[in-house]
N, C-alpha and C. Protein backbone atom coordinates (compact mmCIF):
# COMPACT_ATOMS: atom_id res chain seq x y z
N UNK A 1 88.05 92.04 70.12
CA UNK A 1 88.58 92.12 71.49
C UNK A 1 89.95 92.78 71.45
N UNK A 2 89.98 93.92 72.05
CA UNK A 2 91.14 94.65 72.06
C UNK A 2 92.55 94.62 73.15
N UNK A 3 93.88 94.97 72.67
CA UNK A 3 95.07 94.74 73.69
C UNK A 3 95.14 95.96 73.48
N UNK A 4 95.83 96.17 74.96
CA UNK A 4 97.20 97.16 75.42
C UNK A 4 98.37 96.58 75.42
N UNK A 5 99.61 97.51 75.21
CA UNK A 5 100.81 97.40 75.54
C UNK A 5 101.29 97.96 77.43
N UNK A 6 101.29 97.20 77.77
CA UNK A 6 101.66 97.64 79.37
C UNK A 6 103.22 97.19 79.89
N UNK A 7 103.62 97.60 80.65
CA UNK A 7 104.55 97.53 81.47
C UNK A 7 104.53 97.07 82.82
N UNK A 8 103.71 97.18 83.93
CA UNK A 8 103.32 96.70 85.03
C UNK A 8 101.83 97.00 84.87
N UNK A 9 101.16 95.98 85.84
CA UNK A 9 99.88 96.15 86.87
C UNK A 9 99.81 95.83 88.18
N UNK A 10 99.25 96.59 89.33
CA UNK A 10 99.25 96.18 90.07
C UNK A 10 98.01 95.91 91.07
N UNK A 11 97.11 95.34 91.36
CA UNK A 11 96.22 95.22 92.11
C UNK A 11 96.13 95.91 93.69
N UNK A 12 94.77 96.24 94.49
CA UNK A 12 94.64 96.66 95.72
C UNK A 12 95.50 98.01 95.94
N UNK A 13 96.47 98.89 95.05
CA UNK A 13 96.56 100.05 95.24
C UNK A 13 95.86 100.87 95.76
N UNK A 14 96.59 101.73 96.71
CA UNK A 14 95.62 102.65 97.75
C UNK A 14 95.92 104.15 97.43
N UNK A 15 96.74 104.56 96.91
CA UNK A 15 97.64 105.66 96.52
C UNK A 15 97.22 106.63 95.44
N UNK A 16 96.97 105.61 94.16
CA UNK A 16 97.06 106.34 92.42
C UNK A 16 95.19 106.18 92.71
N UNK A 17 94.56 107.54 93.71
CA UNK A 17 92.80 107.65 93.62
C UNK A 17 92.44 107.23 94.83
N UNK A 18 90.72 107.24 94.84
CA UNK A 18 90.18 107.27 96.01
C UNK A 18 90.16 105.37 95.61
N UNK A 19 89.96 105.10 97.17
CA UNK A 19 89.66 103.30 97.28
C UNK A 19 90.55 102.52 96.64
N UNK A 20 90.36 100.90 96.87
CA UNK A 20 91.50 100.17 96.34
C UNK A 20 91.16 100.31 94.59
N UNK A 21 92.45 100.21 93.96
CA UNK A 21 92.22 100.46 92.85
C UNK A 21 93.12 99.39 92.26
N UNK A 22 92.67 99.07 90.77
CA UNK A 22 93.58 98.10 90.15
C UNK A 22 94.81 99.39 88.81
N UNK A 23 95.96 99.26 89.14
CA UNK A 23 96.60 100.29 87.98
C UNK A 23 97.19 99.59 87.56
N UNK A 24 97.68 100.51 86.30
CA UNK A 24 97.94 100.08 84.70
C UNK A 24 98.83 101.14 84.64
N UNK A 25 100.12 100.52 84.28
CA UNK A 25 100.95 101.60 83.53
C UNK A 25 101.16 101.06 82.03
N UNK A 26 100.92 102.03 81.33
CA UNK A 26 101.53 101.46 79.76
C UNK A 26 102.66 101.95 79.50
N UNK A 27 102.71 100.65 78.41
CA UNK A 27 104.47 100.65 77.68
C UNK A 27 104.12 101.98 76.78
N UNK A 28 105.28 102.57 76.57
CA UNK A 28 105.76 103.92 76.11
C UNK A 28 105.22 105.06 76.10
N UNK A 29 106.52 106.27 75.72
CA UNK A 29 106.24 107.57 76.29
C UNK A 29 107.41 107.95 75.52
N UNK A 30 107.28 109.37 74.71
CA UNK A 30 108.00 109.87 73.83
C UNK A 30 108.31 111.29 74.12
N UNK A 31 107.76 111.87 75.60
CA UNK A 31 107.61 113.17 76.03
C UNK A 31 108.73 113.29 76.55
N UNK A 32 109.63 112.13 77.04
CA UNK A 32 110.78 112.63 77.40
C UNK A 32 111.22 113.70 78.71
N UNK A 33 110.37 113.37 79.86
CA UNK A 33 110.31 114.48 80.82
C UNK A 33 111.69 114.32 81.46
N UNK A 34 112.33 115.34 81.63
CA UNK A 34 113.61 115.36 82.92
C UNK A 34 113.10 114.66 84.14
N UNK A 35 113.80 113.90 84.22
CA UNK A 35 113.81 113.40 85.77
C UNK A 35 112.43 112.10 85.94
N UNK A 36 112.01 111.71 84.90
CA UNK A 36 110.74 111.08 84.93
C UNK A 36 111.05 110.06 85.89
N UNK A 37 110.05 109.67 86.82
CA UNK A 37 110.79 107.95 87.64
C UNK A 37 110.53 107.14 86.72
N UNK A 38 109.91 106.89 85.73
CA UNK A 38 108.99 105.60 84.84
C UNK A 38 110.05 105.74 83.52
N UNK A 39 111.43 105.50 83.30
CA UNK A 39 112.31 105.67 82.06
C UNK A 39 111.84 104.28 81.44
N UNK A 40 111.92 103.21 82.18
CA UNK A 40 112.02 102.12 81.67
C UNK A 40 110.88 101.86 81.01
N UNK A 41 109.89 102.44 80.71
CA UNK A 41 108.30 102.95 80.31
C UNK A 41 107.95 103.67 79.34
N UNK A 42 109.71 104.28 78.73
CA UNK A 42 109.68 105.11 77.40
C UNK A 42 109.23 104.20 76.05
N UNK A 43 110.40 103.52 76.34
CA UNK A 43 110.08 102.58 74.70
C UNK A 43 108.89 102.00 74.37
N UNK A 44 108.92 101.84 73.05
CA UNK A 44 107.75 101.55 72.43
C UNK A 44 107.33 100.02 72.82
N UNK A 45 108.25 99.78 72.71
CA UNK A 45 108.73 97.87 72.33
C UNK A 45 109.35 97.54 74.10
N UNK A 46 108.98 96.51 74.31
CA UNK A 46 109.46 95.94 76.03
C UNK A 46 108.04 95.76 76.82
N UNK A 47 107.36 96.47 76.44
CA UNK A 47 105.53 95.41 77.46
C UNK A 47 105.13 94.69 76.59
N UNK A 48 104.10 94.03 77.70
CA UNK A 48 102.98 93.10 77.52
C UNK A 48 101.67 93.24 76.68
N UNK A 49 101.54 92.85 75.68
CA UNK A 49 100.33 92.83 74.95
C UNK A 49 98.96 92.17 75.76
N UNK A 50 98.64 93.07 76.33
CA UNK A 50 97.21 92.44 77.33
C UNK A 50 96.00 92.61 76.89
N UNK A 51 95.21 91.80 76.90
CA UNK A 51 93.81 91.69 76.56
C UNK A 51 92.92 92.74 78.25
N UNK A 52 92.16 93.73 77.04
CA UNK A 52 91.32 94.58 77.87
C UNK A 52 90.50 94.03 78.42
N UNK A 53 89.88 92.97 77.94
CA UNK A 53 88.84 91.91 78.77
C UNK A 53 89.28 91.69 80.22
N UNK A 54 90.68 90.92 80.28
CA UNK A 54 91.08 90.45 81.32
C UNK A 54 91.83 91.49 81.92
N UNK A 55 91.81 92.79 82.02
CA UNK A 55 92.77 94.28 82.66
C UNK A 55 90.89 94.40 83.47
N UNK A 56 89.99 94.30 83.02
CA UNK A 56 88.55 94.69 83.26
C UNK A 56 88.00 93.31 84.41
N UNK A 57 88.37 92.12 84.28
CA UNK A 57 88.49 91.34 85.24
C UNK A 57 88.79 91.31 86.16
N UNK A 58 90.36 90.99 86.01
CA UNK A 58 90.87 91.01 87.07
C UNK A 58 90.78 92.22 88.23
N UNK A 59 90.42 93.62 87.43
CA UNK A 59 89.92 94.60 88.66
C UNK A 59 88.86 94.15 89.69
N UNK A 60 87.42 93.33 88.90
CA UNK A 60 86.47 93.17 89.18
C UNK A 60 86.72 91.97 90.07
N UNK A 61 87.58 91.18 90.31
CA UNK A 61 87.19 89.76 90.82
C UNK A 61 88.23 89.77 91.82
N UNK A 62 89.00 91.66 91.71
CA UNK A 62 89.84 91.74 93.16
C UNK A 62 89.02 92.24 93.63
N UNK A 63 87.75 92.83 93.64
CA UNK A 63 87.33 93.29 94.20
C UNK A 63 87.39 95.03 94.72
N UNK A 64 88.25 95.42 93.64
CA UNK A 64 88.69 97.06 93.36
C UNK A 64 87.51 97.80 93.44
N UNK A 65 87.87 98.94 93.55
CA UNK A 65 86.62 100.17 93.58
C UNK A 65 87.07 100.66 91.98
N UNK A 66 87.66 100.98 91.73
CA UNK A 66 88.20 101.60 90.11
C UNK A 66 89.56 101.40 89.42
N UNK A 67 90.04 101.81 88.18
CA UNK A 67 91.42 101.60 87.90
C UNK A 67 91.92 102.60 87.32
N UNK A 68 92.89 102.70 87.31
CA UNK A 68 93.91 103.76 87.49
C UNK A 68 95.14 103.89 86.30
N UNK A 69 94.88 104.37 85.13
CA UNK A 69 95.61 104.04 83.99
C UNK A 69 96.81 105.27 83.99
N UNK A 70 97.91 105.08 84.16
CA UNK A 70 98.88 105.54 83.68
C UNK A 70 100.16 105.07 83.08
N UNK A 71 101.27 105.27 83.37
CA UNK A 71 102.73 104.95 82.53
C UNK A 71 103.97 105.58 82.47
N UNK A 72 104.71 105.51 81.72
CA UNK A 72 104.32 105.86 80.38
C UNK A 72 103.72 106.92 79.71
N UNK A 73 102.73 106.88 78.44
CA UNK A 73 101.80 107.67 78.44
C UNK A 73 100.26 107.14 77.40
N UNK A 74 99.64 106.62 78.39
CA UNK A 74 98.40 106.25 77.78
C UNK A 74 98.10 106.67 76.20
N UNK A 75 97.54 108.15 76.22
CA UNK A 75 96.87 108.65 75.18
C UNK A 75 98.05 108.91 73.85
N UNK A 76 99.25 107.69 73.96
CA UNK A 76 100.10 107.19 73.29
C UNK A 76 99.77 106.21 72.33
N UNK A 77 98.89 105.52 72.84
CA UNK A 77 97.57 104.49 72.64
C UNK A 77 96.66 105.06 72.86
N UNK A 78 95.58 106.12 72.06
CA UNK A 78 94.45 106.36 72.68
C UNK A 78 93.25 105.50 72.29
N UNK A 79 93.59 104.39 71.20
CA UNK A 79 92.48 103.77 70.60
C UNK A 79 91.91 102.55 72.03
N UNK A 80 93.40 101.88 72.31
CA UNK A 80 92.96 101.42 73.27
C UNK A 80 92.70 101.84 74.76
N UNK A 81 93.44 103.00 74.88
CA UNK A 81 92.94 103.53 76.05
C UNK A 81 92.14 103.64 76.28
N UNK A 82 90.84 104.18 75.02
CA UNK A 82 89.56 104.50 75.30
C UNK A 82 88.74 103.67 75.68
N UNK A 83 89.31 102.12 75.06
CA UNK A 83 88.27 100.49 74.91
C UNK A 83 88.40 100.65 76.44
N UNK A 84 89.90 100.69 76.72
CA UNK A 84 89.58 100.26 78.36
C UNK A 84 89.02 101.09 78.99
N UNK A 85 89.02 102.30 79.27
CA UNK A 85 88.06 103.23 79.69
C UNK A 85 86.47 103.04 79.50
N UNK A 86 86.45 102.94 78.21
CA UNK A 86 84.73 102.17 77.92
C UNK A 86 84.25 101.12 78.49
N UNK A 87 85.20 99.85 78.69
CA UNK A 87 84.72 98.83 79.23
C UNK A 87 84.84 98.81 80.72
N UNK A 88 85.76 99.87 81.08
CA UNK A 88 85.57 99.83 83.25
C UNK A 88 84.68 100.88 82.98
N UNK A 89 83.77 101.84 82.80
CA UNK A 89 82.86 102.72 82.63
C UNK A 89 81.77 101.70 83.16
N UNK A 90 81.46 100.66 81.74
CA UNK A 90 80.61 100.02 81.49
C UNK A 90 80.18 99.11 82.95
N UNK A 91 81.37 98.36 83.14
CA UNK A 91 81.61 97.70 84.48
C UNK A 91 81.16 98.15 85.98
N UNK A 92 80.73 99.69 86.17
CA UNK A 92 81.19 100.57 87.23
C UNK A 92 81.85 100.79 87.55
N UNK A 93 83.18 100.43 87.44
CA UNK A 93 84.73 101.00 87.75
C UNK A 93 84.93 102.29 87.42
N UNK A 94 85.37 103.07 88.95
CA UNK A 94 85.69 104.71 88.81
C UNK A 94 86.97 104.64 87.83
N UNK A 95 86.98 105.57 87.05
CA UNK A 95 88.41 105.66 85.95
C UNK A 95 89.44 106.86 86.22
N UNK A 96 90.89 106.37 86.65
CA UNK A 96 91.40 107.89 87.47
C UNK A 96 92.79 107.39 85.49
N UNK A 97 92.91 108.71 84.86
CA UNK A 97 93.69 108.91 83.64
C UNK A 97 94.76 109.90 84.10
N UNK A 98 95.89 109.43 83.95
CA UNK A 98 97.23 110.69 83.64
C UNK A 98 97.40 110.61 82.57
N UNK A 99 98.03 111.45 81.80
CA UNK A 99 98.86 112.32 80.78
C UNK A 99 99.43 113.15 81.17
N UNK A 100 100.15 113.09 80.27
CA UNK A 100 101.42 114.30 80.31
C UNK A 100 100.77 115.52 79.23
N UNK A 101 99.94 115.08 78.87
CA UNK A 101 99.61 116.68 77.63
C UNK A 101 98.91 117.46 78.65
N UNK A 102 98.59 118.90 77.83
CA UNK A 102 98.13 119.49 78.17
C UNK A 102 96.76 119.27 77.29
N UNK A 103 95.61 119.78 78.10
CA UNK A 103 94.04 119.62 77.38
C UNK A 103 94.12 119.65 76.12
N UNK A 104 94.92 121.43 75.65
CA UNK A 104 94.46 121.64 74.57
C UNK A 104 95.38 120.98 73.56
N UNK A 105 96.35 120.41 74.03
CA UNK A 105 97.30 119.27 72.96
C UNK A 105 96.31 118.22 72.15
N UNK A 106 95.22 117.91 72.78
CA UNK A 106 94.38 116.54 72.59
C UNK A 106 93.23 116.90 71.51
N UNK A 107 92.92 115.42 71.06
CA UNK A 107 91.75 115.64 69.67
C UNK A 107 91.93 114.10 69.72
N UNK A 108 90.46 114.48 69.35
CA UNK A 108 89.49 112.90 68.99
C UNK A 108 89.60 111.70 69.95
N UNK A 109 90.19 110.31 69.84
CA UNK A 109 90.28 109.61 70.72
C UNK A 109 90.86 110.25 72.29
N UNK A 110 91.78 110.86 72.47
CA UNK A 110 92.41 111.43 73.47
C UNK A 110 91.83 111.98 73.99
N UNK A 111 90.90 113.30 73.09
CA UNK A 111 90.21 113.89 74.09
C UNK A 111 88.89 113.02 74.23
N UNK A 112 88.51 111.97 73.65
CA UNK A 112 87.53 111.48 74.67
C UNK A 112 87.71 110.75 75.83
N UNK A 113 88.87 110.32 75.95
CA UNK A 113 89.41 109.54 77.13
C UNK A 113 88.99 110.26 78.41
N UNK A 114 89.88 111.50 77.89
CA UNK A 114 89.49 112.83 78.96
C UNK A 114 88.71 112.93 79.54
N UNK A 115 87.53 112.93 78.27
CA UNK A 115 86.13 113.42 78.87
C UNK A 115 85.39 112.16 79.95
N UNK A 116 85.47 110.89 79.19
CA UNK A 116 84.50 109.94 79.82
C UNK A 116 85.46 109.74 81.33
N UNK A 117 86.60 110.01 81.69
CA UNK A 117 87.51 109.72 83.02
C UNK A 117 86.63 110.78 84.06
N UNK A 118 87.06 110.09 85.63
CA UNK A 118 85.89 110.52 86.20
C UNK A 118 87.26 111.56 86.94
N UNK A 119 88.60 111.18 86.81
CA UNK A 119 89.40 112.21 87.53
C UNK A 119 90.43 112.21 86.45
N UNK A 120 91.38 113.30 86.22
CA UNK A 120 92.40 113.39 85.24
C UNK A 120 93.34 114.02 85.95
N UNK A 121 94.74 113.14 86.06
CA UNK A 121 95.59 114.52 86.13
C UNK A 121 97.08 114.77 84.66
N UNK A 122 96.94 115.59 84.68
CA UNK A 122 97.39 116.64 83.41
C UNK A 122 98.24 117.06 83.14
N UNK A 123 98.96 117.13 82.52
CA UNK A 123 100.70 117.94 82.37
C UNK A 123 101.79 117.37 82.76
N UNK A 124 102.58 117.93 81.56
CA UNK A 124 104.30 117.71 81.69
C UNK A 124 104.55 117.62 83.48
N UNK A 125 105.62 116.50 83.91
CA UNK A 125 106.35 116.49 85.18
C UNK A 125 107.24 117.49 84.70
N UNK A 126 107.29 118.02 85.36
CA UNK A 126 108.85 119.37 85.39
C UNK A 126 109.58 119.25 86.51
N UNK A 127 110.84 118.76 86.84
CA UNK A 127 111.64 118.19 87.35
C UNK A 127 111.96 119.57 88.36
N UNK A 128 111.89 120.99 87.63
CA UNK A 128 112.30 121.95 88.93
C UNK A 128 111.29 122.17 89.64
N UNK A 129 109.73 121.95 89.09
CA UNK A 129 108.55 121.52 90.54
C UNK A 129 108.08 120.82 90.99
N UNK A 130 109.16 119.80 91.24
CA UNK A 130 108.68 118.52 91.78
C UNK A 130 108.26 118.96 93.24
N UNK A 131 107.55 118.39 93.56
CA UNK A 131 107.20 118.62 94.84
C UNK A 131 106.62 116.68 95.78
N UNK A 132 106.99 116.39 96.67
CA UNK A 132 106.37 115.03 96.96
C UNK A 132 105.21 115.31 98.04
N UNK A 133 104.92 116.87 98.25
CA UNK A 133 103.84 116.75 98.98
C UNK A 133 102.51 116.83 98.40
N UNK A 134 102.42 116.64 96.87
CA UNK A 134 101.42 116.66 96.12
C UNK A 134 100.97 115.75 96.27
N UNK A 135 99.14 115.68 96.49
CA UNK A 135 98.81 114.25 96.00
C UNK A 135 98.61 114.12 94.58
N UNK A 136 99.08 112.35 94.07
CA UNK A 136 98.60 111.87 93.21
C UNK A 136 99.16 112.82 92.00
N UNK A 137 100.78 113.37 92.03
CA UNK A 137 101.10 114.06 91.01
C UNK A 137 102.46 114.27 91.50
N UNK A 138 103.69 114.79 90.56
CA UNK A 138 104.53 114.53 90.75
C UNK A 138 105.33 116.44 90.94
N UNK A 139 104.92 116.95 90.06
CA UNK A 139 105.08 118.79 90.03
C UNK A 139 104.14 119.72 90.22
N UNK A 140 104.55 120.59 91.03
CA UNK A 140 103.11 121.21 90.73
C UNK A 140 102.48 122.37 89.48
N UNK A 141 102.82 121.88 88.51
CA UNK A 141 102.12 122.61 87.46
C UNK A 141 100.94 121.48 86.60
N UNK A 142 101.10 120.65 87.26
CA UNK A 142 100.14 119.26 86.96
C UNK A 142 98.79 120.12 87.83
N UNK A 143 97.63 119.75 87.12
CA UNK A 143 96.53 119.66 87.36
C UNK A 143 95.69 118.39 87.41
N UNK A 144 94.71 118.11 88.73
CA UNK A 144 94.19 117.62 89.07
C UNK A 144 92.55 117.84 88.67
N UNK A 145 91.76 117.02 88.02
CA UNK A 145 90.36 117.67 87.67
C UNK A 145 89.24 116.35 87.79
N UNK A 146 88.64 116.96 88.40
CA UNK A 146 87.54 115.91 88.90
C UNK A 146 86.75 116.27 87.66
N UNK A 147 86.51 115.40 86.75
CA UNK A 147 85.44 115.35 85.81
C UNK A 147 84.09 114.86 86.20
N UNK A 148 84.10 114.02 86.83
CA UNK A 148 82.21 114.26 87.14
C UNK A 148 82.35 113.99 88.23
N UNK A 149 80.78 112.97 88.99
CA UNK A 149 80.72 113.60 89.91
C UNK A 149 80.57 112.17 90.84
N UNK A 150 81.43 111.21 90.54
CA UNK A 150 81.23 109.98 91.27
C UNK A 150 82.16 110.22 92.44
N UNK A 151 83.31 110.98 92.21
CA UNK A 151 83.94 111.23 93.69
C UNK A 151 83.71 112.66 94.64
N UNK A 152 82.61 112.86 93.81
CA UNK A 152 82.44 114.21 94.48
C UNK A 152 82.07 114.50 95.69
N UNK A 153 82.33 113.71 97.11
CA UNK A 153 82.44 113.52 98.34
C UNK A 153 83.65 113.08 98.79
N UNK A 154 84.63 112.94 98.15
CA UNK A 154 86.17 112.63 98.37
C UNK A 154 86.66 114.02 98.77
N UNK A 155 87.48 113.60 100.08
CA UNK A 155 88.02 114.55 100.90
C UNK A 155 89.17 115.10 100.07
N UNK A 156 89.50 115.13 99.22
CA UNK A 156 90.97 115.72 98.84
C UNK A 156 91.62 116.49 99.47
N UNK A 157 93.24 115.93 99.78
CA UNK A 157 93.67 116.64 100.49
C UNK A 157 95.54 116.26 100.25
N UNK A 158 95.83 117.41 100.77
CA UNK A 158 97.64 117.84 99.64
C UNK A 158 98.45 116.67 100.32
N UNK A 159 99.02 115.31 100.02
CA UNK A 159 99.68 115.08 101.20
C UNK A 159 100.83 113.58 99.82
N UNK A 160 101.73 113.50 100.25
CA UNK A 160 102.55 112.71 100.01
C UNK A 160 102.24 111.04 100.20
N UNK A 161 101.79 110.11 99.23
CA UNK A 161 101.66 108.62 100.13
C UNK A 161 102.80 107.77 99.07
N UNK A 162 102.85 106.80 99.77
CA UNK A 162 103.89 105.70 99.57
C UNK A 162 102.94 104.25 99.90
N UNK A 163 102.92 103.59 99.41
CA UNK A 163 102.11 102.50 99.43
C UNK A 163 103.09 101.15 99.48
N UNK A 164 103.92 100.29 100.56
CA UNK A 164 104.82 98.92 100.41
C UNK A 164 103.74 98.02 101.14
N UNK A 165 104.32 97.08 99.75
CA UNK A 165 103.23 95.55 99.90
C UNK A 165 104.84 94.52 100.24
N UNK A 166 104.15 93.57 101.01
CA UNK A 166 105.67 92.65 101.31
C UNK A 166 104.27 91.34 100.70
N UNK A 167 105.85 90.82 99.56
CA UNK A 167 104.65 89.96 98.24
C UNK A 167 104.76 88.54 98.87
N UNK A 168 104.58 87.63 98.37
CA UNK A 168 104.49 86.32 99.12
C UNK A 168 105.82 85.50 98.79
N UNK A 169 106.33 86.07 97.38
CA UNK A 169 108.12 85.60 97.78
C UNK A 169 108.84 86.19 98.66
N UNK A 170 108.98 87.14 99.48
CA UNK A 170 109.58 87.77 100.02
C UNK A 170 110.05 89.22 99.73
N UNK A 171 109.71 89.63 98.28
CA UNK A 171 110.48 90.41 98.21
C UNK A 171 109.01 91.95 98.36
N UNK A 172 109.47 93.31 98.30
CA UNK A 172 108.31 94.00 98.68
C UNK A 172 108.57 95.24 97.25
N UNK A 173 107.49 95.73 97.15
CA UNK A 173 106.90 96.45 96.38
C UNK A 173 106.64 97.66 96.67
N UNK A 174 107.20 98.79 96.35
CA UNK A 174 107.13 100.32 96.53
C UNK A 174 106.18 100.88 95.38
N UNK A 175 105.01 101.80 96.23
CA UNK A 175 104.34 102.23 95.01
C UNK A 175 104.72 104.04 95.73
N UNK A 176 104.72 105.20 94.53
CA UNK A 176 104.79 106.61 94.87
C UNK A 176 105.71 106.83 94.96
N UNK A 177 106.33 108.08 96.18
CA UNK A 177 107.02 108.60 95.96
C UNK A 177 107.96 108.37 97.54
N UNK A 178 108.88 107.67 97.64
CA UNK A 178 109.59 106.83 98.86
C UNK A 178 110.67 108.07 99.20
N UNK A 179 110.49 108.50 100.25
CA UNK A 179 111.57 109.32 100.92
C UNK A 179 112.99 108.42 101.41
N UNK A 180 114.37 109.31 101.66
CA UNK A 180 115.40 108.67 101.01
C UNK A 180 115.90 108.01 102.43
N UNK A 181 115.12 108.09 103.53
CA UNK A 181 115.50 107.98 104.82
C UNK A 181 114.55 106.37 104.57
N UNK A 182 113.61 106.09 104.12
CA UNK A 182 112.60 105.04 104.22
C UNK A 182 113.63 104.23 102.94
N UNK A 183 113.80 104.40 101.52
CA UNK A 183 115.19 104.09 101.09
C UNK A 183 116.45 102.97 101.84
N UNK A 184 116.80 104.23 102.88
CA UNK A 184 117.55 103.71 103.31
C UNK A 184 117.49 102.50 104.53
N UNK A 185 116.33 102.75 105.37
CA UNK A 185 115.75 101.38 106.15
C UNK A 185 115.77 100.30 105.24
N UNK A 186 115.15 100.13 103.78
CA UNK A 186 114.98 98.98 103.19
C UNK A 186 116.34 98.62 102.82
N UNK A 187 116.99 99.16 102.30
CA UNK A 187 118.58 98.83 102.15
C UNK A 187 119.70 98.14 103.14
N UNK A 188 118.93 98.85 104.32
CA UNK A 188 119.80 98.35 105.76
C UNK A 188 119.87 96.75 105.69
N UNK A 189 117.92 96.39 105.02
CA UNK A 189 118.11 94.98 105.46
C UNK A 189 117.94 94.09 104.54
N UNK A 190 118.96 94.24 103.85
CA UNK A 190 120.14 93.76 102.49
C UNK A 190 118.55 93.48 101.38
N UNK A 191 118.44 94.67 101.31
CA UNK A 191 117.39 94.68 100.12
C UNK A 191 117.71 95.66 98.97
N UNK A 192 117.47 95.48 98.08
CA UNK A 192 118.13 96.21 96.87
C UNK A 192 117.03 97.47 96.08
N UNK A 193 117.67 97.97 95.33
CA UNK A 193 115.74 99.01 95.19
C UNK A 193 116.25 99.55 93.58
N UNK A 194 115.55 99.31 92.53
CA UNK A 194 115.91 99.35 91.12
C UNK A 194 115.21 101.19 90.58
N UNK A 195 115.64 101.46 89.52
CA UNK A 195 115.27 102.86 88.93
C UNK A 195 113.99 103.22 89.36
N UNK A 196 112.90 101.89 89.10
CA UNK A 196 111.73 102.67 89.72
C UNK A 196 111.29 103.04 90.52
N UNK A 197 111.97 102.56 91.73
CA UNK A 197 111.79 102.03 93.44
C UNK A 197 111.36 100.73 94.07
N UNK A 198 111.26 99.79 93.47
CA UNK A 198 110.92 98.71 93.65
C UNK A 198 111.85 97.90 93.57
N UNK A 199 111.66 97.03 94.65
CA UNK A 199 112.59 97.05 95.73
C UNK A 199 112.50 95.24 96.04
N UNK A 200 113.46 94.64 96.40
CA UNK A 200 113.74 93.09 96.28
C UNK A 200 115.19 93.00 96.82
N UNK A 201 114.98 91.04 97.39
CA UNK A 201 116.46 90.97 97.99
C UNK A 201 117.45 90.89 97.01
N UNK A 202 118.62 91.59 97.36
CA UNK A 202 119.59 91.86 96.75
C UNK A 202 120.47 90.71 95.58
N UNK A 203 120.22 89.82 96.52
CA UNK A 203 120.72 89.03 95.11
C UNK A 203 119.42 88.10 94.07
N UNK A 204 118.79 88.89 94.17
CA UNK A 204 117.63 88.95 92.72
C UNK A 204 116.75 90.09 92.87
N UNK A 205 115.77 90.06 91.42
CA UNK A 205 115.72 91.27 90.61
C UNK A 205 114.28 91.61 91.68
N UNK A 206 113.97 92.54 91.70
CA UNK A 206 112.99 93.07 92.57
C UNK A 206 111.64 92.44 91.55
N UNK A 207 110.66 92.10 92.46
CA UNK A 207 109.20 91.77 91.69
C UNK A 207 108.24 93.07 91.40
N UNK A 208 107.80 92.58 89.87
CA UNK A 208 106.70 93.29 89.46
C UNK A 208 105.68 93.27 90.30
């Protein structure tokens, strides 16, 4: 029975793919992109050792349509990336994979990740093409690739989302890419918002 190293999960995501999805960011990333939002996601050492069993559960018993593995950088871990990929495959869970490589960077475990994922998106963030009207990507020299053909009736379409959950302590949860005017509403009302964007009352630490 195999672990990941992760950093957050979050359940009912609407944003990272088509339908609610359960995501996974993993602990570390050595690519070092300018401007990355996910720094705290570099190191090796600082996540959670999670059992893939229960990352494959808990999707299933929220009642998710698929999950959504990024970070960090997955195929950092590709041994376990793949278990988990194999076992939401197995499950029916649609599988949406980022990386930062490019295709032809990849071999063996990595590139099978690739292959068995039903959407991938691809490539270095480059900080001078950032763009926030991309979906589901951060620059546009990232590629988006529908590998087979379970979403192949998904409307795709270019557009910017932001996803806030208000959690049951009070404090709320920013997923994407938060414009600085929406920023600043949450701030107005003495709420605080940390490197990643996630966001909590000011005198404590924002929730995972």
């Amino acid at each position: 029975m195999g672990a990941i190293s992760i950093g957050q999960i979050e359940t009912s995501c609407s944003i990272y793919g088509p339908n609610l999805r359960t995501v996974v960011w993993v602990q570390g990333c050595n690519l070092g992109c300018k401007g990355c939002w996910n720094k705290d996601l570099w190191p090796q050492i600082g996540g959670e050792s999670i059992c893939i069993d229960s990352i494959i559960d808990l999707a299933i018993s929220n009642g998710d349509e698929g999950l959504t593995i990024l970070g960090g950088e997955p195929l950092q871990q590709p041994v376990a990336t793949l278990e988990l990929i194999k076992k939401a495959k197995f499950k029916d869970l649609g599988v949406f994979l980022y990386t930062g490589y490019d295709l032809d960077e990849l071999s063996e475990e990595s590139l099978e990740c690739v292959e068995l994922s039903d959407i991938v998106v691809c490539g270095r963030y480059v900080e001078e093409l950032r763009d926030t009207n991309l979906r589901w990507r951060g620059s546009s020299n990232q590629n988006v690739l529908f590998q087979t053909r379970r979403y192949e009736e998904y409307n795709f379409v270019e557009d910017n989302e932001v996803q806030v959950t208000l959690n049951e302590n009070g404090t709320i949860s920013i997923l994407g890419y938060p414009d600085q005017q929406l920023l600043d509403q949450l701030l107005e009302a003495d709420l605080s918002v940390d490197e990643r964007g996630r966001i909590g009352p000011s005198s404590q630490p924002a929730s995972e």
